[in-house]
PDB file of N, CA and C in Angstrom:
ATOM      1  N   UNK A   1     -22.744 -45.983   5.303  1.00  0.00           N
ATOM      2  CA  UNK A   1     -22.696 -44.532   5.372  1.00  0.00           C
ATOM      3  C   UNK A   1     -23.289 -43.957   4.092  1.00  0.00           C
ATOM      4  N   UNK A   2     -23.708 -42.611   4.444  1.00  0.00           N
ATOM      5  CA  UNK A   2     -24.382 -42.328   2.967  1.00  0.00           C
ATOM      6  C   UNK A   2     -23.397 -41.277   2.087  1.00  0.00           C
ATOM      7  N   UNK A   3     -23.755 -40.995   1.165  1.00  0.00           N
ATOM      8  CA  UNK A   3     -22.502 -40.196  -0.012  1.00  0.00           C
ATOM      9  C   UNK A   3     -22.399 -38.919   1.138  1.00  0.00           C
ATOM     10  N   UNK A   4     -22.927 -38.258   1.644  1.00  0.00           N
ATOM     11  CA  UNK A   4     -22.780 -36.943   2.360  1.00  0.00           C
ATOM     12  C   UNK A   4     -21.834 -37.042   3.548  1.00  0.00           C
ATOM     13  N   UNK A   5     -21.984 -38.493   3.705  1.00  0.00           N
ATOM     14  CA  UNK A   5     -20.737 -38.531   4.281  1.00  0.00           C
ATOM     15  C   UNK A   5     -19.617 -39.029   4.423  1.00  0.00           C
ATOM     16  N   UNK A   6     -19.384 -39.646   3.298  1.00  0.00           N
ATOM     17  CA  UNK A   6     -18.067 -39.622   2.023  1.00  0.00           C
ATOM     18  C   UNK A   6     -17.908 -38.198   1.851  1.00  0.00           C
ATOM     19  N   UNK A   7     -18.703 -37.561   1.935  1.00  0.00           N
ATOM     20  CA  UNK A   7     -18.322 -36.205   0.855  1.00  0.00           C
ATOM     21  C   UNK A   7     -17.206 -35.162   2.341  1.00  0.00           C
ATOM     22  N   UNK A   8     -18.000 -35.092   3.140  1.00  0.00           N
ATOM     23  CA  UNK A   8     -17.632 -34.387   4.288  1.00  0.00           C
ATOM     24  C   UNK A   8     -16.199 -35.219   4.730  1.00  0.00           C
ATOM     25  N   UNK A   9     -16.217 -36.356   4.492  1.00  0.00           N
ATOM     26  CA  UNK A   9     -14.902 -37.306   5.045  1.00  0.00           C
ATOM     27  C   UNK A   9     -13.675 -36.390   4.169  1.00  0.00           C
ATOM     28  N   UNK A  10     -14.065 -36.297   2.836  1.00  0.00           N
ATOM     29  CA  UNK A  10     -13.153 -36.380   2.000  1.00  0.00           C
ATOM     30  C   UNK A  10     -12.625 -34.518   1.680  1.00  0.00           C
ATOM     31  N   UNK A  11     -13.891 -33.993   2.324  1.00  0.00           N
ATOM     32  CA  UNK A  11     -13.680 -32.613   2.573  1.00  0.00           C
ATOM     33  C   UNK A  11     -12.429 -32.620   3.448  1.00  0.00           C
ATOM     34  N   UNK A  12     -12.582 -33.148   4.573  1.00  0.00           N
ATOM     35  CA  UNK A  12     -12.033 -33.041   5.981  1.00  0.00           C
ATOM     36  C   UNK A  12     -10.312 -33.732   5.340  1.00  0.00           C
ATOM     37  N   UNK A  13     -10.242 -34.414   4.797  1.00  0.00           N
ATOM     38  CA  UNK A  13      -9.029 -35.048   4.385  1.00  0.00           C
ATOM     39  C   UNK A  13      -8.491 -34.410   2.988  1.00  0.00           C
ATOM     40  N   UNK A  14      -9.248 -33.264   2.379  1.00  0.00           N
ATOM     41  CA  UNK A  14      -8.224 -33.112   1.627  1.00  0.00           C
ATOM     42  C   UNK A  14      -7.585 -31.443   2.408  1.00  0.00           C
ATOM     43  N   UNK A  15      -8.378 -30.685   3.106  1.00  0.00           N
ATOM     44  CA  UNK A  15      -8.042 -29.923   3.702  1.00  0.00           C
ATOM     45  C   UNK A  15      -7.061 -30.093   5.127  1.00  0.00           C
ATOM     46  N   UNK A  16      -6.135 -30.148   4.507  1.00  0.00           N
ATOM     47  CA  UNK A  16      -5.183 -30.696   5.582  1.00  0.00           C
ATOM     48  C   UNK A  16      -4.092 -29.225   6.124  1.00  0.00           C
ATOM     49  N   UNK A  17      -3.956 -28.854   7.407  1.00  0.00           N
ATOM     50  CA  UNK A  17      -3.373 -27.640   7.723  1.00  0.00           C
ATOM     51  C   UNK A  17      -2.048 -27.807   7.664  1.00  0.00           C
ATOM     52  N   UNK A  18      -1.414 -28.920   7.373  1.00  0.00           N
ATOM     53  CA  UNK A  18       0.091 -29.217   7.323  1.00  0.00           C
ATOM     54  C   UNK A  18       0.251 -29.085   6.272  1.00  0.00           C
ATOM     55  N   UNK A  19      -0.352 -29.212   5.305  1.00  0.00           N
ATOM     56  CA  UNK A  19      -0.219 -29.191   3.428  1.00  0.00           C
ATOM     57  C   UNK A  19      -0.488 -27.896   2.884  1.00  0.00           C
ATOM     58  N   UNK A  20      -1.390 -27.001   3.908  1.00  0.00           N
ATOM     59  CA  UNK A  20      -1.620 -25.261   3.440  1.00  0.00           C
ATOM     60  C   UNK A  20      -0.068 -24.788   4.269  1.00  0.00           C
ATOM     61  N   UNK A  21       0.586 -25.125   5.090  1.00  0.00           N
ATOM     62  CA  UNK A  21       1.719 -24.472   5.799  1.00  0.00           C
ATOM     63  C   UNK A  21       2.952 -24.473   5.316  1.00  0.00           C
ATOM     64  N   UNK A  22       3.046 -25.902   4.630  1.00  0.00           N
ATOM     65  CA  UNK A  22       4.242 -26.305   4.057  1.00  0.00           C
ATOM     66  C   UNK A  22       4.786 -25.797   2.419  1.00  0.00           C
ATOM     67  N   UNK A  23       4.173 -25.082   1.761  1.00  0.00           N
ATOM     68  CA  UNK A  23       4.148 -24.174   1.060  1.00  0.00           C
ATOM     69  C   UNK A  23       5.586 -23.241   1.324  1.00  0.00           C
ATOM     70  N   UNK A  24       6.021 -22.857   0.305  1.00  0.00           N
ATOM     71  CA  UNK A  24       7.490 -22.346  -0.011  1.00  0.00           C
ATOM     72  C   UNK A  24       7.056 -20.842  -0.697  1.00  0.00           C
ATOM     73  N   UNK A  25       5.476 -20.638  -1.029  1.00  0.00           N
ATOM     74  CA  UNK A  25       5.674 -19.746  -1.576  1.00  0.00           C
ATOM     75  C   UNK A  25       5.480 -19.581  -3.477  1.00  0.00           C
ATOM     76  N   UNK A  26       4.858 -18.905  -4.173  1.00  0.00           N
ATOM     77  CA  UNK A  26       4.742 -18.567  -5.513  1.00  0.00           C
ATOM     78  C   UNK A  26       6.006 -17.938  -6.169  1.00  0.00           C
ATOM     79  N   UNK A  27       6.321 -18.154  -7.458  1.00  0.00           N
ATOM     80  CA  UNK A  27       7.874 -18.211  -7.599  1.00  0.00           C
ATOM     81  C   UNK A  27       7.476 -16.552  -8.005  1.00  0.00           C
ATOM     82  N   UNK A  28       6.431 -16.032  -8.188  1.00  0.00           N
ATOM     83  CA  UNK A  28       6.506 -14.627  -8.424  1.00  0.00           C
ATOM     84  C   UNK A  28       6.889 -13.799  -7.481  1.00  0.00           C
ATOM     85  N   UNK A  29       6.603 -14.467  -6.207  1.00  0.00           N
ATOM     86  CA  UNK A  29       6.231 -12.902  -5.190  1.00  0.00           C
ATOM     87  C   UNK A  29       7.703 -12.551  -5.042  1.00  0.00           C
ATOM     88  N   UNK A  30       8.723 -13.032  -4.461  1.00  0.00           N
ATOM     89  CA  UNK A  30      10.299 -12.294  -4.719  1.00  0.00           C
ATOM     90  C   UNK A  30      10.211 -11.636  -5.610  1.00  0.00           C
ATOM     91  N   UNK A  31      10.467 -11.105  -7.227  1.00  0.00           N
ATOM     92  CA  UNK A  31      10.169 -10.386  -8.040  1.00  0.00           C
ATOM     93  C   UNK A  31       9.380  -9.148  -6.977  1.00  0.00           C
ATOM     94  N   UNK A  32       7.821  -9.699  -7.254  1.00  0.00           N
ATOM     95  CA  UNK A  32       7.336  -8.415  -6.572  1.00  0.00           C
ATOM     96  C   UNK A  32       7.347  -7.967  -5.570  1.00  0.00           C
ATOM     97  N   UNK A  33       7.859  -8.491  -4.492  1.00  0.00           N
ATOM     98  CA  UNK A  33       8.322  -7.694  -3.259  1.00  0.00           C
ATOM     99  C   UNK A  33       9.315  -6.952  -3.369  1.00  0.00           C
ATOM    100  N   UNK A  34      10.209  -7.221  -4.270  1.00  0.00           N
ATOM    101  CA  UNK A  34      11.323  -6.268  -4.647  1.00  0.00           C
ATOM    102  C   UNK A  34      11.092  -5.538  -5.056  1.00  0.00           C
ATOM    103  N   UNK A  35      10.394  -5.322  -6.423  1.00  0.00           N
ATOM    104  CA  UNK A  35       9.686  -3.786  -6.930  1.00  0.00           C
ATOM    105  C   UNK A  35       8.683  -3.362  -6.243  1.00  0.00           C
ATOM    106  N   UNK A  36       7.997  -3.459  -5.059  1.00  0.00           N
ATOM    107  CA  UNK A  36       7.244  -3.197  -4.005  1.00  0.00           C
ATOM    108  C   UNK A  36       8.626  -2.458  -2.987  1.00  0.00           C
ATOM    109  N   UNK A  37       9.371  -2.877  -3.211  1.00  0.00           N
ATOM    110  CA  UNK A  37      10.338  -2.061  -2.027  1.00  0.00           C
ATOM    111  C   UNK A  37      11.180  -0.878  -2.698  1.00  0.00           C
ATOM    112  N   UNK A  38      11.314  -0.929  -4.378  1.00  0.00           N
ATOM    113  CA  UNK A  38      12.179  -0.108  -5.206  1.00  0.00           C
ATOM    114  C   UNK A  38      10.790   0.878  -5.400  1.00  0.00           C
ATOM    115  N   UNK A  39       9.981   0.680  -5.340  1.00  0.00           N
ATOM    116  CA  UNK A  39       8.741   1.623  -5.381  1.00  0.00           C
ATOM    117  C   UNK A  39       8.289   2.265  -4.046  1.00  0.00           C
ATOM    118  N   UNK A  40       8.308   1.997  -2.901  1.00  0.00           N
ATOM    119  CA  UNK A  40       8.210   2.612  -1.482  1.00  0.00           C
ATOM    120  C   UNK A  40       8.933   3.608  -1.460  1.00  0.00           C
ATOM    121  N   UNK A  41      10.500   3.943  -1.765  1.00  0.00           N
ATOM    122  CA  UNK A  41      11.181   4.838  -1.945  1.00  0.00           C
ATOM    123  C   UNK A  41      11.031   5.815  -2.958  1.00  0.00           C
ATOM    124  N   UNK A  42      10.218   5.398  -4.119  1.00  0.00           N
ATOM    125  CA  UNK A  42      10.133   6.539  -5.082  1.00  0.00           C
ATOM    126  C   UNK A  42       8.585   6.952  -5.065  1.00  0.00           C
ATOM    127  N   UNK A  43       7.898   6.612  -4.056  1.00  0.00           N
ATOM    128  CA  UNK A  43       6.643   7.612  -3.686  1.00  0.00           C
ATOM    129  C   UNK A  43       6.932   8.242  -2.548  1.00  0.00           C
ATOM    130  N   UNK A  44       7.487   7.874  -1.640  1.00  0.00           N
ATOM    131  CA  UNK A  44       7.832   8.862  -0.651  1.00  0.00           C
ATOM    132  C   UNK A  44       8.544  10.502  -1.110  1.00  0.00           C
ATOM    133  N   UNK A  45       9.468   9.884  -2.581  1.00  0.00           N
ATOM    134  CA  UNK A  45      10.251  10.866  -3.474  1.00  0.00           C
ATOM    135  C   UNK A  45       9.311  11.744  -3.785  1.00  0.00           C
ATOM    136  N   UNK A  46       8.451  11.483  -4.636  1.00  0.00           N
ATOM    137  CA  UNK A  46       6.672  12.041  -5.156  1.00  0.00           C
ATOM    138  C   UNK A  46       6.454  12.718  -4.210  1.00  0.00           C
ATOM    139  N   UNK A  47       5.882  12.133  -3.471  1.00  0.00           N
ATOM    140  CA  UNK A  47       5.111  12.653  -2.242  1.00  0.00           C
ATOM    141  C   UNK A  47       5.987  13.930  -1.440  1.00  0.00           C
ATOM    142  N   UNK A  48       7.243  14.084  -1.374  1.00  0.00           N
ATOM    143  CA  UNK A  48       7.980  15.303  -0.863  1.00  0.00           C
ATOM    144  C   UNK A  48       7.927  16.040  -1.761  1.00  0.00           C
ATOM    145  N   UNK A  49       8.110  15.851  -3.394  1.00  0.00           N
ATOM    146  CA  UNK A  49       7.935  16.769  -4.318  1.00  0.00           C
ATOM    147  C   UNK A  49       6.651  17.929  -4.348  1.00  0.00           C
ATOM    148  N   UNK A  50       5.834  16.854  -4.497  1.00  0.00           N
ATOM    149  CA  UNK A  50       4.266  17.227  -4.721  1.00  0.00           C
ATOM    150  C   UNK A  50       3.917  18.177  -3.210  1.00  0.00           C
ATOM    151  N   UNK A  51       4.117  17.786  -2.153  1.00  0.00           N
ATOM    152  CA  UNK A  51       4.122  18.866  -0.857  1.00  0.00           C
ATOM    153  C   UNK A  51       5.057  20.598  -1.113  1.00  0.00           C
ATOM    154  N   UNK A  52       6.157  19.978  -1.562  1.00  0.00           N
ATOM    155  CA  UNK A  52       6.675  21.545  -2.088  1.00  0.00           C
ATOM    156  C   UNK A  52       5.986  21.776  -2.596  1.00  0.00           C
ATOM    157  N   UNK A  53       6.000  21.681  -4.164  1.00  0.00           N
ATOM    158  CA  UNK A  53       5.359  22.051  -5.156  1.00  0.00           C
ATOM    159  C   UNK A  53       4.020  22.902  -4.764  1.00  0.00           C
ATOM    160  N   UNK A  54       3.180  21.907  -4.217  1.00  0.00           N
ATOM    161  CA  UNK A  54       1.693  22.653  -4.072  1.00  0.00           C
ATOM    162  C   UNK A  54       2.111  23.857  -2.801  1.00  0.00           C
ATOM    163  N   UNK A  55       2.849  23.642  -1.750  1.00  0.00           N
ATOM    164  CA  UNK A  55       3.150  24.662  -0.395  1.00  0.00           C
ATOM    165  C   UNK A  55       3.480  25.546  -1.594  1.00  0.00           C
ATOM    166  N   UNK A  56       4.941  25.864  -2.119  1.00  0.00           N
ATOM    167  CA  UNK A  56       5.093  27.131  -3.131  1.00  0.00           C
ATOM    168  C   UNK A  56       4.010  27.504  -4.094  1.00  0.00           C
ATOM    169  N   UNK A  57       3.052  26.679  -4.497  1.00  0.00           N
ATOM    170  CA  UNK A  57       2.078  27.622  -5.089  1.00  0.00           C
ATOM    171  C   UNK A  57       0.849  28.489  -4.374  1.00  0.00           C
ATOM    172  N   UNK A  58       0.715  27.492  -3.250  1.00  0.00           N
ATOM    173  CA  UNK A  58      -0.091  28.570  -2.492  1.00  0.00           C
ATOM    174  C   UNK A  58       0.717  29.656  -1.624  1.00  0.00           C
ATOM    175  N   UNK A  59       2.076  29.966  -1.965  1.00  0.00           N
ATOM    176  CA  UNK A  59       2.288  30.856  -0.930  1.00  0.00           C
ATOM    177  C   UNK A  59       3.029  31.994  -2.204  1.00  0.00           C
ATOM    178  N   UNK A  60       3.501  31.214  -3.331  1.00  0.00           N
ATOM    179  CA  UNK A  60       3.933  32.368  -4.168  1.00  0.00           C
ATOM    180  C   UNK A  60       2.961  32.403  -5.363  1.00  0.00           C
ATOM    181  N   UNK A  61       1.794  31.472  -5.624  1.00  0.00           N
ATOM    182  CA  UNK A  61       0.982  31.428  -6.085  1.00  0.00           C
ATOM    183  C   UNK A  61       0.049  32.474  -7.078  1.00  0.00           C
ATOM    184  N   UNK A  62       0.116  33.343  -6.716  1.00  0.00           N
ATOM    185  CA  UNK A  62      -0.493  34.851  -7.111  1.00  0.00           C
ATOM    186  C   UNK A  62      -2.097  34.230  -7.030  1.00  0.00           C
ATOM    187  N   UNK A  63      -2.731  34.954  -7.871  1.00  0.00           N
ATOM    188  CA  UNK A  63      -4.363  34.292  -8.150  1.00  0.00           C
ATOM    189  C   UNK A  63      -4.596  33.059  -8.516  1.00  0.00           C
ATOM    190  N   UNK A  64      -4.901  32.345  -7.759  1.00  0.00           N
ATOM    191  CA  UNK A  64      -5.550  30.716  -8.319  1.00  0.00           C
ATOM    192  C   UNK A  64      -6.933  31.271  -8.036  1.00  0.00           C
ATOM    193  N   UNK A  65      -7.528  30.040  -8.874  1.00  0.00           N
ATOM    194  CA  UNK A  65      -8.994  30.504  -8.862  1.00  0.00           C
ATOM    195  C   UNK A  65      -9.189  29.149  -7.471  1.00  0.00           C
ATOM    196  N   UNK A  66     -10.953  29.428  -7.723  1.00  0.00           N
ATOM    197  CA  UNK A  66     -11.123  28.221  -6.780  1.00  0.00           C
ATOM    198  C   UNK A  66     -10.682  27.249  -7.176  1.00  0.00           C
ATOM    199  N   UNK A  67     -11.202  26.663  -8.157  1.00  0.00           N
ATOM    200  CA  UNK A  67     -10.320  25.013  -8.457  1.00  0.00           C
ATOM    201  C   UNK A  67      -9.414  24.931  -8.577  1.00  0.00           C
ATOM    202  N   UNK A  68      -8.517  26.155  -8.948  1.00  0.00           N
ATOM    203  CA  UNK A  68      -6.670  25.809  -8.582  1.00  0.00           C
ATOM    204  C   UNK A  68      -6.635  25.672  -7.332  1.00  0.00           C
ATOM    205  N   UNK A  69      -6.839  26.657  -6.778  1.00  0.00           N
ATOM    206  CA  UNK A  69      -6.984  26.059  -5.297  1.00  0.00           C
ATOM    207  C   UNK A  69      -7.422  24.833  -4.461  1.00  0.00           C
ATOM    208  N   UNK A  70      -8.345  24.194  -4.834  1.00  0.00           N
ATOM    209  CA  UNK A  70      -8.941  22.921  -4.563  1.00  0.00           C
ATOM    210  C   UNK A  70      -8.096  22.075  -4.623  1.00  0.00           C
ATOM    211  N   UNK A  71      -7.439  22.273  -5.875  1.00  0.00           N
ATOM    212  CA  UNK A  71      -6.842  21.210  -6.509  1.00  0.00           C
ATOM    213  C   UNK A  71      -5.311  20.771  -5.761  1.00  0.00           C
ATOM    214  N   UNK A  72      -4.934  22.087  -5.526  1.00  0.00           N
ATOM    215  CA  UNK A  72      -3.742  22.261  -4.714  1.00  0.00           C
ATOM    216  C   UNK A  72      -3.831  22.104  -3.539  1.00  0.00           C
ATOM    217  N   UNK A  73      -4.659  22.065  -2.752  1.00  0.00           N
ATOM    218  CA  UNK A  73      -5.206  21.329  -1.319  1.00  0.00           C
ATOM    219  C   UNK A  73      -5.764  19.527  -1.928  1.00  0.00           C
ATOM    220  N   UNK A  74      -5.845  19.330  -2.575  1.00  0.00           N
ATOM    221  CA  UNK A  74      -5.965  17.742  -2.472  1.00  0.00           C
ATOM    222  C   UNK A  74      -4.445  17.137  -2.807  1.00  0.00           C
ATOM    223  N   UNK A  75      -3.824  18.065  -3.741  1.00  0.00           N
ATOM    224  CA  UNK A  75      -2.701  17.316  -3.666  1.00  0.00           C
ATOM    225  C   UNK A  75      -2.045  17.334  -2.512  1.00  0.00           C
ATOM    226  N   UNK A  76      -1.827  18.702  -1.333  1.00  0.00           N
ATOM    227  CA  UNK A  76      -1.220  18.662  -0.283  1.00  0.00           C
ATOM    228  C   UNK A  76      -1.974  17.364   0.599  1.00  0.00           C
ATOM    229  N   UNK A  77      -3.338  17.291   0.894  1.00  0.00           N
ATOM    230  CA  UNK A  77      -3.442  16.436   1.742  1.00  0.00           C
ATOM    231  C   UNK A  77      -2.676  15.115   1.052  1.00  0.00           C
ATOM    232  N   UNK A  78      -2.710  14.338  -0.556  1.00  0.00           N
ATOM    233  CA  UNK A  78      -2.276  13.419  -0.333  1.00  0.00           C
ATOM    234  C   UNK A  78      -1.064  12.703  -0.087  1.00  0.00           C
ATOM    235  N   UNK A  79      -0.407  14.058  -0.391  1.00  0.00           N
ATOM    236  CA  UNK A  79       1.199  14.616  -0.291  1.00  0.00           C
ATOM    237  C   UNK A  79       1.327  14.069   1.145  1.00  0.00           C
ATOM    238  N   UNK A  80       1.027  14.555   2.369  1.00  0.00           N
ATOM    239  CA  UNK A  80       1.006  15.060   3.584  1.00  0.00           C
ATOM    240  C   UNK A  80       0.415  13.387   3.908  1.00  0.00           C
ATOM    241  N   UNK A  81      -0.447  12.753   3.841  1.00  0.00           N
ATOM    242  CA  UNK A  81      -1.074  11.085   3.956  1.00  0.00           C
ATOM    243  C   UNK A  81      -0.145   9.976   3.335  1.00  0.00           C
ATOM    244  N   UNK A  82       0.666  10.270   2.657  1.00  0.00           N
ATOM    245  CA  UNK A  82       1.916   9.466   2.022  1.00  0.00           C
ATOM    246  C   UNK A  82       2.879   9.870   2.957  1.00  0.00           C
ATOM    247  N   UNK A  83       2.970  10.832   3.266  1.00  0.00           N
ATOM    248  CA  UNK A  83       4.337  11.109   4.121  1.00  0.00           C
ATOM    249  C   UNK A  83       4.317  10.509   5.459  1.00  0.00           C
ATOM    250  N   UNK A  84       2.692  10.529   5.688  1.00  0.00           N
ATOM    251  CA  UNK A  84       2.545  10.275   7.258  1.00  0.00           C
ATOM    252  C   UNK A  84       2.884   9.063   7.619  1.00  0.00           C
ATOM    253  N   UNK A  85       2.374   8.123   6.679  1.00  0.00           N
ATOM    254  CA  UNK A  85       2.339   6.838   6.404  1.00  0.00           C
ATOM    255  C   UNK A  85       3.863   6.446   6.614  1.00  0.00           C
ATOM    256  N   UNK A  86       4.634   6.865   5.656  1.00  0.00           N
ATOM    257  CA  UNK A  86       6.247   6.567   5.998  1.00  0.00           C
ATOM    258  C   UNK A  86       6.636   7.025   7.375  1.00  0.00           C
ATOM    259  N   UNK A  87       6.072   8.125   7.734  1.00  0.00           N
ATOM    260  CA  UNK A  87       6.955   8.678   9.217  1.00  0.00           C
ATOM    261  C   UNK A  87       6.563   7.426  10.220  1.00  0.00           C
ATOM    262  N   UNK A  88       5.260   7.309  10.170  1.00  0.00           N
ATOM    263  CA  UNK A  88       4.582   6.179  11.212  1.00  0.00           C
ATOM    264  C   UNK A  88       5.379   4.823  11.088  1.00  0.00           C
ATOM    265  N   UNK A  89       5.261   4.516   9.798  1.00  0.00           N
ATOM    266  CA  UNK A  89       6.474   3.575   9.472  1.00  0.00           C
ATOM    267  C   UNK A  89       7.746   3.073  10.450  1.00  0.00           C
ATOM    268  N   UNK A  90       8.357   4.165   9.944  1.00  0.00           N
ATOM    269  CA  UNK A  90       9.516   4.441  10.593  1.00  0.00           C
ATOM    270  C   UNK A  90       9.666   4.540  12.092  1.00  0.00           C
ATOM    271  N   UNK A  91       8.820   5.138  12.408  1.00  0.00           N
ATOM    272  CA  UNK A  91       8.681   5.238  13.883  1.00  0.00           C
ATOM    273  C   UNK A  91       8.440   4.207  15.115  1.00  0.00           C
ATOM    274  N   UNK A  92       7.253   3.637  14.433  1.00  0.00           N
ATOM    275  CA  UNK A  92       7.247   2.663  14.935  1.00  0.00           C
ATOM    276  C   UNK A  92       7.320   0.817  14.285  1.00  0.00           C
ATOM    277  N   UNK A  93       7.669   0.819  13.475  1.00  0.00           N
ATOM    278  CA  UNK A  93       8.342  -0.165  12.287  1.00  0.00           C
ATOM    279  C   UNK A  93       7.564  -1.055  11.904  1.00  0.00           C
ATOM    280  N   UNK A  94       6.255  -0.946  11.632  1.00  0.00           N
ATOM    281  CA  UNK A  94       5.691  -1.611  11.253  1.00  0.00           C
ATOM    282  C   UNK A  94       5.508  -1.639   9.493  1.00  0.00           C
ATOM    283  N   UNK A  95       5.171  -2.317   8.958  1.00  0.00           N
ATOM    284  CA  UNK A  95       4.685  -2.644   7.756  1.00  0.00           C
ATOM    285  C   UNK A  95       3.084  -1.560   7.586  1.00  0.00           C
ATOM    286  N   UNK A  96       3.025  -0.370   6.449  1.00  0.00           N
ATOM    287  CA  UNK A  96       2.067   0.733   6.235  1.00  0.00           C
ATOM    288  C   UNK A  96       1.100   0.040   5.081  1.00  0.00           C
ATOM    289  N   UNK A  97       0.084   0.711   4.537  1.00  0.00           N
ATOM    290  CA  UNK A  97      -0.969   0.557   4.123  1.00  0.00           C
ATOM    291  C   UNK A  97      -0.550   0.775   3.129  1.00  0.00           C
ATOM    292  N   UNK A  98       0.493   1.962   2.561  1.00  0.00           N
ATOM    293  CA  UNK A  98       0.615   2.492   1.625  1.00  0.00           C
ATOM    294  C   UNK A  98       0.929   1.849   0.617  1.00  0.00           C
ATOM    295  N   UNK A  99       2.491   1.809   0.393  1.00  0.00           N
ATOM    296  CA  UNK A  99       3.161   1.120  -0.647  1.00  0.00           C
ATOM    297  C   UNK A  99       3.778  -0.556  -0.233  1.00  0.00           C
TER     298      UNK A  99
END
């Protein structure tokens, strides 16, 4: 046989699908799934804030210029795209994009 196919043999044998499955896991990710879940709850927090916040300035607002204004429509949409994200969540229980 020639080396290329030693090489491909040895490809084929070290890639073994029982040895990628049997894996327990990186001793980090607990840690970070936990502050991944203590953090889901405190952007949703944000995200209700920041929706008031910007709704009361455009409605008691007095004069914003344009870029106050702008500015206060990007925060509502991302306000409003964080929230959605959790409602969808919830609704139908899947795992979101977001946090």
């Amino acid at each position: 046989m020639k080396l290329c196919h030693y090489l491909v043999l040895l490809a084929l044998l070290a890639v073994n699908p029982v040895w990628a499955g049997s894996a327990t896991g990186l001793p980090w990710e607990t840690p970070l799934e936990t502050l991944q879940n203590s953090f889901h709850y405190i952007a949703y927090f944000i995200a209700f804030i920041a929706l008031v916040v910007a709704g009361g300035m455009l409605i008691w607002g007095g004069e914003l210029s344009e870029f106050g204004r702008r500015m206060v429509m990007i925060v509502l949409v991302v306000a409003l795209l964080a929230g959605a994200a959790g409602v969808m969540g919830t609704l139908f229980g899947g795992q979101t994009a977001l946090v």
